[in-house]
Protein backbone atom coordinates (compact mmCIF):
# COMPACT_ATOMS: atom_id res chain seq x y z
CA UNK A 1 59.09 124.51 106.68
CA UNK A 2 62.03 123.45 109.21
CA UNK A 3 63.14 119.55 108.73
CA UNK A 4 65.36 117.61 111.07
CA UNK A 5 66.20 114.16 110.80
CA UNK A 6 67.58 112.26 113.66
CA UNK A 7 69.45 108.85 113.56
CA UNK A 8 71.02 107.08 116.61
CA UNK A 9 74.15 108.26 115.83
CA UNK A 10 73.96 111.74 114.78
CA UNK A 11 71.64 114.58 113.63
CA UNK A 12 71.43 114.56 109.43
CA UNK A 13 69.87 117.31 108.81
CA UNK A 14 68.36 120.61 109.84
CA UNK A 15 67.70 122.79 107.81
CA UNK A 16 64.58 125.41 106.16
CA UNK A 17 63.02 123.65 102.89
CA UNK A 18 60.42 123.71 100.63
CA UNK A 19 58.73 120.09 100.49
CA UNK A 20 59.24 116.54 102.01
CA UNK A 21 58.14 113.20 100.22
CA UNK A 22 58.63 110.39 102.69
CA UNK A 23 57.56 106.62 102.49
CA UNK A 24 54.90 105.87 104.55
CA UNK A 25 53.13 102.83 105.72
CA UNK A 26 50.49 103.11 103.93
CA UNK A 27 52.44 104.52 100.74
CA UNK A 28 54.37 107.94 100.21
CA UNK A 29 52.83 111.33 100.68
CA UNK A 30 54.43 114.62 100.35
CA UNK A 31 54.36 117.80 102.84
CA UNK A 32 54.07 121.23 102.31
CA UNK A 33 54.15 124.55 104.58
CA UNK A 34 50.92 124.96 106.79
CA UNK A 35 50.52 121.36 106.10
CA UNK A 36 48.00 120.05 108.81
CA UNK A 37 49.65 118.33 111.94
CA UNK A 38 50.96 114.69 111.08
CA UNK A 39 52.77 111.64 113.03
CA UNK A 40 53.39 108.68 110.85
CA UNK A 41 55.48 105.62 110.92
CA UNK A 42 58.01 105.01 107.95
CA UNK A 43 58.81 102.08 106.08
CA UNK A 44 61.87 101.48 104.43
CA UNK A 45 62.12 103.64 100.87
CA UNK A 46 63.59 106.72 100.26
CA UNK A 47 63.03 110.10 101.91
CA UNK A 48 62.77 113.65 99.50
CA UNK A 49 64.02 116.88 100.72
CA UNK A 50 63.08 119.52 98.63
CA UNK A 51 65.38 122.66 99.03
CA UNK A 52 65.67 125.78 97.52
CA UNK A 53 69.47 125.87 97.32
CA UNK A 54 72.33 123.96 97.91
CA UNK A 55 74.07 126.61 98.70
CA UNK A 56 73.87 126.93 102.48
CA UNK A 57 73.66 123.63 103.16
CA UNK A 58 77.08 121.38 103.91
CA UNK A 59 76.81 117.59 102.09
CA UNK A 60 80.03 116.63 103.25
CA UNK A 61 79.52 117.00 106.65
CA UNK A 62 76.81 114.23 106.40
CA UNK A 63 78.91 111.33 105.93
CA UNK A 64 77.69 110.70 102.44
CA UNK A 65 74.05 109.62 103.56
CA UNK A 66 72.05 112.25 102.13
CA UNK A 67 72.19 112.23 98.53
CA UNK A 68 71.67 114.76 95.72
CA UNK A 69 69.01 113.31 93.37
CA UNK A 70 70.57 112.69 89.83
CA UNK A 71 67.86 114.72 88.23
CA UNK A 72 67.53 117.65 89.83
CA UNK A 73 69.51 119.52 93.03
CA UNK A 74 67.40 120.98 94.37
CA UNK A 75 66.23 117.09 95.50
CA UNK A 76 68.43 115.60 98.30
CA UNK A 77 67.50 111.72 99.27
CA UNK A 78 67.95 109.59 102.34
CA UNK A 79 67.76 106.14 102.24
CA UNK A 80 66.03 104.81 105.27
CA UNK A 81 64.80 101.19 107.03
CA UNK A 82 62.05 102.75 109.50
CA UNK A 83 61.31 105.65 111.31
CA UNK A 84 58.59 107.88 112.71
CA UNK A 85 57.71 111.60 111.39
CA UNK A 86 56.28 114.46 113.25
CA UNK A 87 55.10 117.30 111.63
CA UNK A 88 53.54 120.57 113.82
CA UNK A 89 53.85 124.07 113.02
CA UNK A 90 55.99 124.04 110.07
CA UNK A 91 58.46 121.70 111.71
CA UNK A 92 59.35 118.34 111.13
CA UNK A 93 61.61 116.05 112.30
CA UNK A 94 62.34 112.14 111.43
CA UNK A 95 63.56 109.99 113.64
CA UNK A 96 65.01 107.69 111.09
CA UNK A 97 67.15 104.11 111.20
């Protein structure tokens, strides 16, 4: 699956990975590939990126906001306030605050 997250200032992310966990309205739920077409609102929590490998992907060029969980690195985390997801053909993208 393809994730990009968006912010007002700048784009965080975009890369190929293997899950997303994001907080919901209505609580968190996780995504996988060929999951079924969703658009939810966020809440403020934390949003899980679940990559295969570090190694193509760049954390200092993200100004520090995405996060490699403290138990595992293959987990990156984003703090966020709101936002809305889209997900469609293996593609998602946050637009996150």
């Amino acid at each position: 699956m393809f994730l990009e997250i968006v912010t007002p200032e700048a784009i965080l992310f975009s890369s190929e990975i293997d899950s997303l966990s994001v907080p919901g309205v209505n609580g968190e739920f996780q995504m996988l590939n060929n999951h079924a077409p969703v658009v939810s609102n966020l809440k403020e929590g934390t949003v899980k990126i679940h990559i295969h490998s570090q190694s193509n992907i760049e954390l200092d060029d993200l100004s520090g906001k995405l996060i490699p969980h403290e138990e595992d690195d293959k987990v990156l985390t984003l703090a966020i306030s709101s936002g809305t997801l889209e997900l469609n053909d293996n593609k998602a993208i946050i637009l996150a605050d």
